[in-house]
N, C-alpha and C. Protein backbone atom coordinates (compact mmCIF):
# COMPACT_ATOMS: atom_id res chain seq x y z
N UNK A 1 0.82 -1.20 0.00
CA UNK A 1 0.00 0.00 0.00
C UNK A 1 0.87 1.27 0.00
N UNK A 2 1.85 1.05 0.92
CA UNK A 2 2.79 2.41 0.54
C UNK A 2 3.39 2.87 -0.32
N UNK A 3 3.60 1.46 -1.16
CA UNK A 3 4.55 1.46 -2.44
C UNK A 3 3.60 2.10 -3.53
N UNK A 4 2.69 1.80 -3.57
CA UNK A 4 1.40 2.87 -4.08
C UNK A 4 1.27 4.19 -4.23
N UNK A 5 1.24 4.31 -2.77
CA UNK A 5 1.04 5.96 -2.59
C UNK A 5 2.35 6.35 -3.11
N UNK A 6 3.26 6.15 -2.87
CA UNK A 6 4.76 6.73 -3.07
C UNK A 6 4.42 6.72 -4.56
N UNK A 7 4.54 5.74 -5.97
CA UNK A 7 4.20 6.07 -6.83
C UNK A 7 3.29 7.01 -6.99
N UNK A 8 2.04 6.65 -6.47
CA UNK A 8 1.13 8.44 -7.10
C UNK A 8 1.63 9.84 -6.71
N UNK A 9 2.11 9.42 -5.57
CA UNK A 9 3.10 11.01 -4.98
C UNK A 9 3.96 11.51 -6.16
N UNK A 10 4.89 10.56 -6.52
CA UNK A 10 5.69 10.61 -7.69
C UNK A 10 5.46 11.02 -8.97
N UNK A 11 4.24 10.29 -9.72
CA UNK A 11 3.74 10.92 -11.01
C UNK A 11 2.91 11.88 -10.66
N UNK A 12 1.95 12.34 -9.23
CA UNK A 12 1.84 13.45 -9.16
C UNK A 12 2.45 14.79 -9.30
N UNK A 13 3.60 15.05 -8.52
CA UNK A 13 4.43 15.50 -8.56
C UNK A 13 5.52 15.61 -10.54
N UNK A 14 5.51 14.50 -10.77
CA UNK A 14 6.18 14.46 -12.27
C UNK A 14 5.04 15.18 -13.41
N UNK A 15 3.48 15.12 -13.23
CA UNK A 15 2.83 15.66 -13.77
C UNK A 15 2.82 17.41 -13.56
N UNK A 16 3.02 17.39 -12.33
CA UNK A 16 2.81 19.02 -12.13
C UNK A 16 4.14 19.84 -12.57
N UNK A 17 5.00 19.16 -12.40
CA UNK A 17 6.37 19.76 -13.15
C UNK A 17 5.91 19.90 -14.41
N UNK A 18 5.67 18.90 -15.27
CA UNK A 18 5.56 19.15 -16.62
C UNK A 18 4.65 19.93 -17.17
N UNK A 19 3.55 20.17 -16.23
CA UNK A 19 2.06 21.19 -16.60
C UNK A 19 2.91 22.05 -16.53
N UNK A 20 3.77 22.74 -15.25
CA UNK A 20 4.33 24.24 -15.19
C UNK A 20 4.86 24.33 -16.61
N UNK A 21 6.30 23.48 -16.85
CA UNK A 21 7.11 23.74 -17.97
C UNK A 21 6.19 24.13 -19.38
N UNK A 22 5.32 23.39 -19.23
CA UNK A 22 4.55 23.88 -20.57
C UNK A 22 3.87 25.31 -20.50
N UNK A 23 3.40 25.41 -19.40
CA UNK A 23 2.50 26.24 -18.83
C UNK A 23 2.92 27.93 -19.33
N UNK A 24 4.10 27.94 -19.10
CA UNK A 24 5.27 29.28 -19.42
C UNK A 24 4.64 29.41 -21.16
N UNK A 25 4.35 28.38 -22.02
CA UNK A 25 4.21 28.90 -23.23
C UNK A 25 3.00 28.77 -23.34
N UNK A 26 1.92 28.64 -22.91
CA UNK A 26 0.28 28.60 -23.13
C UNK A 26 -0.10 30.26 -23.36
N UNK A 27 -0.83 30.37 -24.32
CA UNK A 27 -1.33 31.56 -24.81
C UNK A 27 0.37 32.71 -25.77
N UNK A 28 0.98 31.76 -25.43
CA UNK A 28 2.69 32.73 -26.51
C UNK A 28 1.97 32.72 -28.00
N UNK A 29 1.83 33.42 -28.93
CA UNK A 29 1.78 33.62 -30.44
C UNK A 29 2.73 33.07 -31.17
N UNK A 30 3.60 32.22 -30.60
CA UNK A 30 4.55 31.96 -31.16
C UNK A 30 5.67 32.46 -31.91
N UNK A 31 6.58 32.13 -32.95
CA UNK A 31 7.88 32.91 -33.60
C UNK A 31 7.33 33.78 -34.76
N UNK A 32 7.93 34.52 -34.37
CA UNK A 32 7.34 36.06 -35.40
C UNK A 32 7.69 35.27 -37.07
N UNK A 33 6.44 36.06 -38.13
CA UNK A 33 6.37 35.98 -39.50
C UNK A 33 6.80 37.23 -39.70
N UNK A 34 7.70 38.01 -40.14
CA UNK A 34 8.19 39.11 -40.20
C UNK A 34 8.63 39.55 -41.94
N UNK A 35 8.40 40.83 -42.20
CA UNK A 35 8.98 41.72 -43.03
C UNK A 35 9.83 42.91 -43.15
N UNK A 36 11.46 42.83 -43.47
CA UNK A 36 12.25 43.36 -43.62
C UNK A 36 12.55 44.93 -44.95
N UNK A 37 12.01 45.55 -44.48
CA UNK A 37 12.82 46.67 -45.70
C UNK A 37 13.42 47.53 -45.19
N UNK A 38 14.62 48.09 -46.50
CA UNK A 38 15.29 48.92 -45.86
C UNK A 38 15.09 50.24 -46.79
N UNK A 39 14.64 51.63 -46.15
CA UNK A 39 14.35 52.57 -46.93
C UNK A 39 15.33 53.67 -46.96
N UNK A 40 16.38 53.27 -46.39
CA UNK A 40 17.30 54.15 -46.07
C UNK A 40 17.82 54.99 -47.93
N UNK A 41 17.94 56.26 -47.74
CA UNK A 41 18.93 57.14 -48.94
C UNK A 41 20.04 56.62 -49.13
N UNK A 42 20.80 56.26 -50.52
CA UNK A 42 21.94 56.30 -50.45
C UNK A 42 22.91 57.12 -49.49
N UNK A 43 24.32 56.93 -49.20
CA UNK A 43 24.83 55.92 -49.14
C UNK A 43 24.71 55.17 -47.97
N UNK A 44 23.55 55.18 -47.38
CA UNK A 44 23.19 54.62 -45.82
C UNK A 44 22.43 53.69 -45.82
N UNK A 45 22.33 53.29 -47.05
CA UNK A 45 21.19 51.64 -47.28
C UNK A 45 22.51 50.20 -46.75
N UNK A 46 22.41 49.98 -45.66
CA UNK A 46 23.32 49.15 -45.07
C UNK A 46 22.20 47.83 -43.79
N UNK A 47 21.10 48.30 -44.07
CA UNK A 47 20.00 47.59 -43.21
C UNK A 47 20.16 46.39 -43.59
N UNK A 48 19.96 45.94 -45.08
CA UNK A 48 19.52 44.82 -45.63
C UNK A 48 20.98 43.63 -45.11
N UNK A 49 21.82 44.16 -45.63
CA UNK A 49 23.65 43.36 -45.75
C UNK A 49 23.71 43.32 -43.85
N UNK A 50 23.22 44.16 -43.28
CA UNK A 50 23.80 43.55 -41.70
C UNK A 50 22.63 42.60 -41.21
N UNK A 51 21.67 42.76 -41.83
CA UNK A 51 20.55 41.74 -41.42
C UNK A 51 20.73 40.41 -41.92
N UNK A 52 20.90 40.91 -43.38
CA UNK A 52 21.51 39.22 -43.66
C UNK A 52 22.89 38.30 -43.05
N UNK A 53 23.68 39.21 -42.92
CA UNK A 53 24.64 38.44 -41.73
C UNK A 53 24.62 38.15 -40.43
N UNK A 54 23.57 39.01 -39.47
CA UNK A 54 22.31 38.55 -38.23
C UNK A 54 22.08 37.48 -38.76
N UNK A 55 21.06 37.07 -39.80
CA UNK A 55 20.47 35.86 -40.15
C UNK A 55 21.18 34.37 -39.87
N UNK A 56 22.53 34.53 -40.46
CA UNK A 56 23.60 33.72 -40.84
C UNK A 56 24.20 32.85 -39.68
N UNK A 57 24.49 33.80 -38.24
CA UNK A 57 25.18 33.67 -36.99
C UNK A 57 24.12 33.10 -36.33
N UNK A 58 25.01 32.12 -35.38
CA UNK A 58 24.27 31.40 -34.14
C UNK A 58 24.61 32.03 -33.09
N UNK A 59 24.92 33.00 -32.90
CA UNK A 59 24.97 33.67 -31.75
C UNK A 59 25.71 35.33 -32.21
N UNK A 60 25.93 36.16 -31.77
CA UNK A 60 26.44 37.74 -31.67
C UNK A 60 27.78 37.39 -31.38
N UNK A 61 28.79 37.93 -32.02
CA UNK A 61 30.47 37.84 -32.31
C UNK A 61 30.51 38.89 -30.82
N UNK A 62 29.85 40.20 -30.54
CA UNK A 62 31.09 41.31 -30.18
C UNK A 62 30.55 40.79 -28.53
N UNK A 63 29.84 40.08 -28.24
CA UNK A 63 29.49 39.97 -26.71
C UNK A 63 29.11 40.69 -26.21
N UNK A 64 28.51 42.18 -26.82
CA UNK A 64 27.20 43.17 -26.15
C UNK A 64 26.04 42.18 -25.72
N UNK A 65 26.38 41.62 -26.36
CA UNK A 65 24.37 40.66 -25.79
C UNK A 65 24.62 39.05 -26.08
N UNK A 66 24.25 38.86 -25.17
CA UNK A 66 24.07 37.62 -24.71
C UNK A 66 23.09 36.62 -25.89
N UNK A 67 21.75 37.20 -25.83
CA UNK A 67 20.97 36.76 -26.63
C UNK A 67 21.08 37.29 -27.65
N UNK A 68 20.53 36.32 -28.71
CA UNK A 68 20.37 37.03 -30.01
C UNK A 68 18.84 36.60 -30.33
N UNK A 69 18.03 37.61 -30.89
CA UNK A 69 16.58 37.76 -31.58
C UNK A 69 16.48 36.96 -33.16
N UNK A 70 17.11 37.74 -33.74
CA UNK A 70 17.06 37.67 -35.27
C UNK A 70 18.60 36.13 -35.47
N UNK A 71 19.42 35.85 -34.76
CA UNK A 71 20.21 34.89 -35.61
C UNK A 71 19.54 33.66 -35.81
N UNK A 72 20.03 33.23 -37.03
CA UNK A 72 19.33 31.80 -37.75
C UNK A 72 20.29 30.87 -37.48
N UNK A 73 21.31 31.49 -37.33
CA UNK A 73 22.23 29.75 -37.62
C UNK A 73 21.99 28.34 -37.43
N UNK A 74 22.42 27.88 -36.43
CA UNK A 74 21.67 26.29 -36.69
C UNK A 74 21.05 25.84 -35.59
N UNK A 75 20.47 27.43 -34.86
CA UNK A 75 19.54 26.93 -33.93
C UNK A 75 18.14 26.57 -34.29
N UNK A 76 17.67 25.49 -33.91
CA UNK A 76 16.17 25.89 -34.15
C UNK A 76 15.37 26.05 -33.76
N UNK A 77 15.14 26.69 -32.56
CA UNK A 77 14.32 27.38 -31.62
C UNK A 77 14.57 28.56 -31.93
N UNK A 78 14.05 29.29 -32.99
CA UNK A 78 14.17 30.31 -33.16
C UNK A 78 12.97 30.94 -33.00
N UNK A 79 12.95 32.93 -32.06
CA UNK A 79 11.88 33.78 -32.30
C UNK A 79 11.33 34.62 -33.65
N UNK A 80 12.29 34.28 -34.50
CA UNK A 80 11.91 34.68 -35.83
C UNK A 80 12.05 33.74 -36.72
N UNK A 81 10.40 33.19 -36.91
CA UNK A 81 10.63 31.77 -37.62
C UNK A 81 10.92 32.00 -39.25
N UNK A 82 10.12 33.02 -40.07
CA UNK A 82 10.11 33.55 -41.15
C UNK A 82 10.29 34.88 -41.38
N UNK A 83 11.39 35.23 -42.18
CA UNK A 83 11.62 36.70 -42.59
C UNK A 83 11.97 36.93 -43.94
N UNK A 84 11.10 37.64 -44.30
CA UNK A 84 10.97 37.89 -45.90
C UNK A 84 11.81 39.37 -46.02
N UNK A 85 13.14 38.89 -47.03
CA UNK A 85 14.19 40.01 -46.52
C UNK A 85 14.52 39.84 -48.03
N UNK A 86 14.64 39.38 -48.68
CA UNK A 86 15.19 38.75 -50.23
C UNK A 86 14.47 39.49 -51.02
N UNK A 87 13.00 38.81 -51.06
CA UNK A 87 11.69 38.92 -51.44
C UNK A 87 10.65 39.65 -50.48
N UNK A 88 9.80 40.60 -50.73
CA UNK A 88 9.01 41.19 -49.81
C UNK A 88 7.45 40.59 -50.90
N UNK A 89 6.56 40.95 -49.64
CA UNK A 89 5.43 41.05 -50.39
C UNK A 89 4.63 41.99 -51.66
N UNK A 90 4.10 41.45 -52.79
CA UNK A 90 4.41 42.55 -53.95
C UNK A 90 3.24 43.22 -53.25
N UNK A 91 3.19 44.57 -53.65
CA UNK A 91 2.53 46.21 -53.61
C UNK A 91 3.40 46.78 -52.61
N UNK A 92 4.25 46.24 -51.77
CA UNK A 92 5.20 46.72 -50.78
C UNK A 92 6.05 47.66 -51.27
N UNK A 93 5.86 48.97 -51.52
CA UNK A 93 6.99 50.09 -52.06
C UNK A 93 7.45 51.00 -51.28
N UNK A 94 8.93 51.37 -51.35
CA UNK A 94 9.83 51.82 -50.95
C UNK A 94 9.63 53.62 -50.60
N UNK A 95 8.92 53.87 -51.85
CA UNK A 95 8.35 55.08 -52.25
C UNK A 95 7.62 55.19 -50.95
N UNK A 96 6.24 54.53 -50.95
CA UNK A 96 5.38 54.80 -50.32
C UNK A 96 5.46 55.00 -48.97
N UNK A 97 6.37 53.42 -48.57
CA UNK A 97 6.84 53.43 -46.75
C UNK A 97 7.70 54.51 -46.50
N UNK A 98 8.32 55.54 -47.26
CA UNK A 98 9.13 56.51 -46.89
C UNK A 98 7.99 57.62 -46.93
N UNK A 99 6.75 57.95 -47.47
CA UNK A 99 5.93 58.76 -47.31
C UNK A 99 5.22 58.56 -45.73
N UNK A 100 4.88 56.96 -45.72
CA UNK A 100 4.53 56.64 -44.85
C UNK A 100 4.79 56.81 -42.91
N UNK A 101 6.10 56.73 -43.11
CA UNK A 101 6.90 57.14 -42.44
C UNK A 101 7.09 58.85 -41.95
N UNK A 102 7.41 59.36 -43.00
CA UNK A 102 6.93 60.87 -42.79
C UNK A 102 5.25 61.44 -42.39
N UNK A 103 4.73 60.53 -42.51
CA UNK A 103 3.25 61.24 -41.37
C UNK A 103 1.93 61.07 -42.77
N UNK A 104 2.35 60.58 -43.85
CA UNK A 104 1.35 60.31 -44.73
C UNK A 104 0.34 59.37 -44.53
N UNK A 105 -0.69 59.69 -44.01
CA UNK A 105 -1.76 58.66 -43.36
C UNK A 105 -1.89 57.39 -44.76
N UNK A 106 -2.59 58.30 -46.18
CA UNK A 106 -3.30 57.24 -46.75
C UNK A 106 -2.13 56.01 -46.87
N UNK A 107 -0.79 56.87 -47.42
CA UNK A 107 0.31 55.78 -47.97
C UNK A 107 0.70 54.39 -46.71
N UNK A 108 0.33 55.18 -45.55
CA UNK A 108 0.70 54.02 -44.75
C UNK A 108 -0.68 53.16 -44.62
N UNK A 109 -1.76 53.29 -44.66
CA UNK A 109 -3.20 52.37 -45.13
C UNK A 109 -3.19 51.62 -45.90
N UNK A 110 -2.59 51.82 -47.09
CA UNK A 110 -1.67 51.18 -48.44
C UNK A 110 -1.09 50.32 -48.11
N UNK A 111 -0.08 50.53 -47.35
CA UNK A 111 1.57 49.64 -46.77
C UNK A 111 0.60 48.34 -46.07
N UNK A 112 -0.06 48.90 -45.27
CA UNK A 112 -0.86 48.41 -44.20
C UNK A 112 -1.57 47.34 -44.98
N UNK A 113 -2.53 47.47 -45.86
CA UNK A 113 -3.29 46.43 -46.46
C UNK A 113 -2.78 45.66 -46.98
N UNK A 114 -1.55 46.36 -47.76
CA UNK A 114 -0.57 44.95 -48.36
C UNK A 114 -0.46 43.84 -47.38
N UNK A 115 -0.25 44.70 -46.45
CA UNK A 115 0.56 43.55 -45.68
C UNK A 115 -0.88 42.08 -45.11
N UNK A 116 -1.61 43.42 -44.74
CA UNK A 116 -2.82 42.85 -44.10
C UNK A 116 -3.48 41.87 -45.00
N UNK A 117 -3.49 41.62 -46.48
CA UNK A 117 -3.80 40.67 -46.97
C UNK A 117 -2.87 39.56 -47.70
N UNK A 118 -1.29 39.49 -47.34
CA UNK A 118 -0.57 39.31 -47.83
C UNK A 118 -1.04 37.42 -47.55
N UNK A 119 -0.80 36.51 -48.18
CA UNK A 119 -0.06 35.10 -47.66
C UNK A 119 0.27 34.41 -48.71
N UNK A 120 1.53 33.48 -47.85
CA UNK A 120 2.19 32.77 -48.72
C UNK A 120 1.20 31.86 -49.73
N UNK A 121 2.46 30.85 -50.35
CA UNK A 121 1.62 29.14 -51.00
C UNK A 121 0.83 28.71 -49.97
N UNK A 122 1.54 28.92 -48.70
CA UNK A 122 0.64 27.93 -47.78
C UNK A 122 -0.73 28.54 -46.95
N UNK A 123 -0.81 29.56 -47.03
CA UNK A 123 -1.81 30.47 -47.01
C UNK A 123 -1.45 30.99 -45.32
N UNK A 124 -0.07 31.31 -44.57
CA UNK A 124 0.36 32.08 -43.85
C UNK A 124 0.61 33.43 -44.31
N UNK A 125 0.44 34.48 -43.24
CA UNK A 125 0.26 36.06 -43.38
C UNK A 125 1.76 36.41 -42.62
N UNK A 126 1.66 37.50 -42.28
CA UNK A 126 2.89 38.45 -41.42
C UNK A 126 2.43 38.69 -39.98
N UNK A 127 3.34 38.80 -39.25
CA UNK A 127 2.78 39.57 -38.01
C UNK A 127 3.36 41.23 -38.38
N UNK A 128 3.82 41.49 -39.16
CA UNK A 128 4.15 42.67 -39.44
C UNK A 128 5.17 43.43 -39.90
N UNK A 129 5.64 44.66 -40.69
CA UNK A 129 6.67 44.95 -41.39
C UNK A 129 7.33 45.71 -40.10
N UNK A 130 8.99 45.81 -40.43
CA UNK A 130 10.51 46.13 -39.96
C UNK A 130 11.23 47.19 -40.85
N UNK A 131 10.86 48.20 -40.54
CA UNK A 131 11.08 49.09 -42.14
C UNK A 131 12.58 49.58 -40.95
N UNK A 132 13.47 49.83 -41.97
CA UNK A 132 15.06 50.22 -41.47
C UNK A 132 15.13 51.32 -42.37
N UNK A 133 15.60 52.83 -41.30
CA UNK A 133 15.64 53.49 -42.19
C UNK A 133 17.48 54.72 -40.86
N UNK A 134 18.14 54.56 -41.90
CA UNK A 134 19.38 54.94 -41.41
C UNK A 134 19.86 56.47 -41.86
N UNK A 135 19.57 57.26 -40.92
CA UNK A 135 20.08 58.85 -41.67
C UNK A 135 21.17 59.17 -41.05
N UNK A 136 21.71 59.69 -41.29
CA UNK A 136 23.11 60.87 -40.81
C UNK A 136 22.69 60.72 -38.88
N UNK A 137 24.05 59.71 -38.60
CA UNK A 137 23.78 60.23 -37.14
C UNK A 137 23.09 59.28 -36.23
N UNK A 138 21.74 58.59 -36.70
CA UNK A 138 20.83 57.33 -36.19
C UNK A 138 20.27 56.63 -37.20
N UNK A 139 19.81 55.33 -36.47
CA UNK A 139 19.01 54.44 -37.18
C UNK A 139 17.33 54.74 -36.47
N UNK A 140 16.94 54.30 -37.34
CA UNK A 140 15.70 54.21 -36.84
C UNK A 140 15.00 52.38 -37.45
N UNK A 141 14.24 52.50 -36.91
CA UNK A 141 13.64 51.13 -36.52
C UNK A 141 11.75 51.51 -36.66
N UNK A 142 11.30 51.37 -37.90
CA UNK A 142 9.66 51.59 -37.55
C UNK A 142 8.91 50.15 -37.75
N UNK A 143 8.25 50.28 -36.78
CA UNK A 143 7.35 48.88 -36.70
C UNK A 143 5.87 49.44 -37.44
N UNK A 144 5.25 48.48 -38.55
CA UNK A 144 4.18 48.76 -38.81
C UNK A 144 3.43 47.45 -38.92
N UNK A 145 2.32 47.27 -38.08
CA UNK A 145 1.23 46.83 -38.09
C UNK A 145 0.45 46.06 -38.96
N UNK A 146 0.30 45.06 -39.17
CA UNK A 146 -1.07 44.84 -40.09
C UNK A 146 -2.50 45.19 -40.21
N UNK A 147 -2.24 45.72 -39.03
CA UNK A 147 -3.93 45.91 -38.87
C UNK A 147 -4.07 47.31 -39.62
N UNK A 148 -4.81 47.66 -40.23
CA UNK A 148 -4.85 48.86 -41.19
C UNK A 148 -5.68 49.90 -40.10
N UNK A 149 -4.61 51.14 -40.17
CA UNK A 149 -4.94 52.04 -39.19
C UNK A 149 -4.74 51.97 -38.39
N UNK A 150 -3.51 51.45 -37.76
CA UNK A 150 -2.78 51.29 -36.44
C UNK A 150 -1.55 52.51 -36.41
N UNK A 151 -1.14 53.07 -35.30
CA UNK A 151 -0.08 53.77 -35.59
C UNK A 151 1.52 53.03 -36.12
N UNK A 152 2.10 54.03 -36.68
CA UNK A 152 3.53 53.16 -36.39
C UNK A 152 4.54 53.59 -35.08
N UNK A 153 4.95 52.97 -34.93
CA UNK A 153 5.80 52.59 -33.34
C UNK A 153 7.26 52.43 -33.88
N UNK A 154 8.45 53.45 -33.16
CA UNK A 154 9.59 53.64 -33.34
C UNK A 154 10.73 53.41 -32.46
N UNK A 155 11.75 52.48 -32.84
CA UNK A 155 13.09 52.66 -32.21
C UNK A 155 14.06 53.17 -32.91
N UNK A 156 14.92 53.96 -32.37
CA UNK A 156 16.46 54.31 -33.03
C UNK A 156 17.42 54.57 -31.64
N UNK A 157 18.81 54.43 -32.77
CA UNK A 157 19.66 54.33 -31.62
C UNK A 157 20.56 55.23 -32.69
N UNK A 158 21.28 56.09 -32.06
CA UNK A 158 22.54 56.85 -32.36
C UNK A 158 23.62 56.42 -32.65
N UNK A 159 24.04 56.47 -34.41
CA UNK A 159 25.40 55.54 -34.91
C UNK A 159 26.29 56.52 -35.29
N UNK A 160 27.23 56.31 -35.11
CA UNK A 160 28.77 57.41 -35.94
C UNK A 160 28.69 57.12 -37.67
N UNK A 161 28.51 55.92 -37.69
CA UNK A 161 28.94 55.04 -38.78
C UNK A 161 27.87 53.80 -38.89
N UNK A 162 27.81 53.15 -38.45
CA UNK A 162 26.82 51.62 -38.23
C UNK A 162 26.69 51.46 -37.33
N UNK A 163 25.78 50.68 -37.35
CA UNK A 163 25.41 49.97 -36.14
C UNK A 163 26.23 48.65 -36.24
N UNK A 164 26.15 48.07 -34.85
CA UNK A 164 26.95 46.96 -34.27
C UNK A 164 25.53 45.59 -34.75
N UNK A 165 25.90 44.40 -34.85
CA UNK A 165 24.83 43.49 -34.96
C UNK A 165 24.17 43.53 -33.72
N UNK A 166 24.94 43.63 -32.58
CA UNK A 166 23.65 43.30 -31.44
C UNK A 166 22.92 44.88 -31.05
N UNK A 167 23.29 45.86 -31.49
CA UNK A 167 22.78 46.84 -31.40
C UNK A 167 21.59 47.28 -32.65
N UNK A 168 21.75 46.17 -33.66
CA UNK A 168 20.72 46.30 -34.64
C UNK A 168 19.52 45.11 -33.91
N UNK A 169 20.21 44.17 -34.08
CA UNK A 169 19.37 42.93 -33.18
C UNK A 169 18.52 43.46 -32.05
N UNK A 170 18.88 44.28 -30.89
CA UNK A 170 18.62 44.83 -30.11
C UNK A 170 16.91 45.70 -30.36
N UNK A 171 17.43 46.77 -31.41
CA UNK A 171 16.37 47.34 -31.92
C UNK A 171 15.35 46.82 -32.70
N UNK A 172 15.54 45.56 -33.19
CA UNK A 172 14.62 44.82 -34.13
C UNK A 172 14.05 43.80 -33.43
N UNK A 173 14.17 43.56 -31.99
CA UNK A 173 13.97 42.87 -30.92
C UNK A 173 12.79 43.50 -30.40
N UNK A 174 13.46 44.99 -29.88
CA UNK A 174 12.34 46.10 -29.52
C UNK A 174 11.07 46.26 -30.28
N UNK A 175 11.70 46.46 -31.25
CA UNK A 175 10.14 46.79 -32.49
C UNK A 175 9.41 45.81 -32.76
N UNK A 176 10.01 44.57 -33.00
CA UNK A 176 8.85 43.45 -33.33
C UNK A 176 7.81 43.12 -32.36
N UNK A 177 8.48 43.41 -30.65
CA UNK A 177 7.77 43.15 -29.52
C UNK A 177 6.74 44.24 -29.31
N UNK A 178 6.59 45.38 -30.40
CA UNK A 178 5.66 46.36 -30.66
C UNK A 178 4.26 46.17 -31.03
N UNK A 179 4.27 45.00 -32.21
CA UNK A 179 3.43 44.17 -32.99
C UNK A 179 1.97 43.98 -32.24
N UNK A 180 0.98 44.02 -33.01
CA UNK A 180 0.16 43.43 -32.28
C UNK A 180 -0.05 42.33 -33.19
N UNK A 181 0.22 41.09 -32.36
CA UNK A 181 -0.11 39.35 -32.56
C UNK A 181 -1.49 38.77 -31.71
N UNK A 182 -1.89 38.15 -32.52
CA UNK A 182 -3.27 37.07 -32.14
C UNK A 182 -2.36 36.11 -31.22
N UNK A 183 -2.98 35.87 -30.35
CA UNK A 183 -2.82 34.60 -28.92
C UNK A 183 -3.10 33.63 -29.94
C-alpha cells in the first residue's frame, strides 16, 4: 500500500512539473512571421547586408548581448521563424513606406493592407513589417502593423557610422515586440 502511494506522490508531482514547464508557453503567439525593408537614402542603405549576416550567426560575435533575436544559424528554436528580406510582399513600395513614415496617413493604409492581406503558397500572413531606415547620425527602426490604421511605433539608436549586430538585433527585438499578434 505504501509502495502505491509513493508512486502516485511521484507521477503526481512528475505531472505538475511538466504542466508548469509547458504552462510558461500557453497563450505565446509563437515565432514572429516578419517583413524586412530597408528605406534608407543612399549611401546609408546598409539595413539589408547587416541583417543578412544577423540571419547567418548562431549567436552575436562582439558579446554586447548575450541573446540574439534575429540569428538563424543552426539553432532551431528560433523567435523569428520567417523573414521575408530577399523577397518582400508585392505592392510593398519603398516610395510609399518613406511617405509613410513621414506622417502620410493614406500611404501608410496602403503599406498596411498589403501587408494585411498578404499570404504565402501555404496560405500564412505576417505579423508585421521592420522598415530600417538609417540617416546621418541614427538608425531608426519603424514597426508597422497589419492591422490597417494602427499607428507606427519607433526605435532608433545613435550611430557614428553603423550599427553593431547586437545593437541592430537589439532594436529589431524592440520593435517586433511592438506588434500586435493574435494569442
Amino acid at each position: 500500500m505504501m509502495e502505491r502511494i509513493r508512486q502516485f506522490i511521484y507521477s503526481l508531482f512528475f505531472a505538475l512539473t511538466l504542466g508548469c514547464s509547458f504552462s510558461a508557453y500557453a497563450g505565446m503567439p509563437g515565432p514572429y512571421w516578419l517583413v524586412f525593408l530597408d528605406i534608407s537614402e543612399e549611401p546609408y542603405q546598409d539595413g539589408q547586408k547587416l541583417l543578412i549576416d544577423l540571419r547567418k550567426m548562431a549567436s552575436l560575435p562582439d558579446g554586447k548581448r548575450e541573446y540574439c533575436f534575429m540569428c538563424g544559424g543552426e539553432d532551431a528554436d528560433r523567435d523569428v521563424d520567417v523573414l521575408y528580406l530577399y523577397s518582400t510582399p508585392v505592392g510593398l513600395s519603398v516610395e510609399e513606406l518613406r511617405k509613410a513614415v513621414k506622417g502620410d496617413d493614406a500611404a501608410k493604409r496602403k503599406m498596411q493592407s498589403v501587408l494585411n492581406k498578404f499570404e504565402d503558397s501555404k496560405g500564412h500572413g505576417v505579423d508585421g513589417l521592420l522598415i530600417y531606415d538609417h540617416q546621418p547620425g541614427k538608425v531608426t527602426i519603424y514597426t508597422m502593423d497589419k492591422k490597417v490604421g494602427s499607428k507606427l511605433t519607433t526605435e532608433s539608436k545613435e550611430v557614428k557610422s553603423k550599427l553593431l549586430h547586437s545593437s541592430l538585433d537589439k532594436l529589431l527585438e524592440d520593435a517586433a515586440g511592438k506588434l500586435d499578434r493574435p494569442v
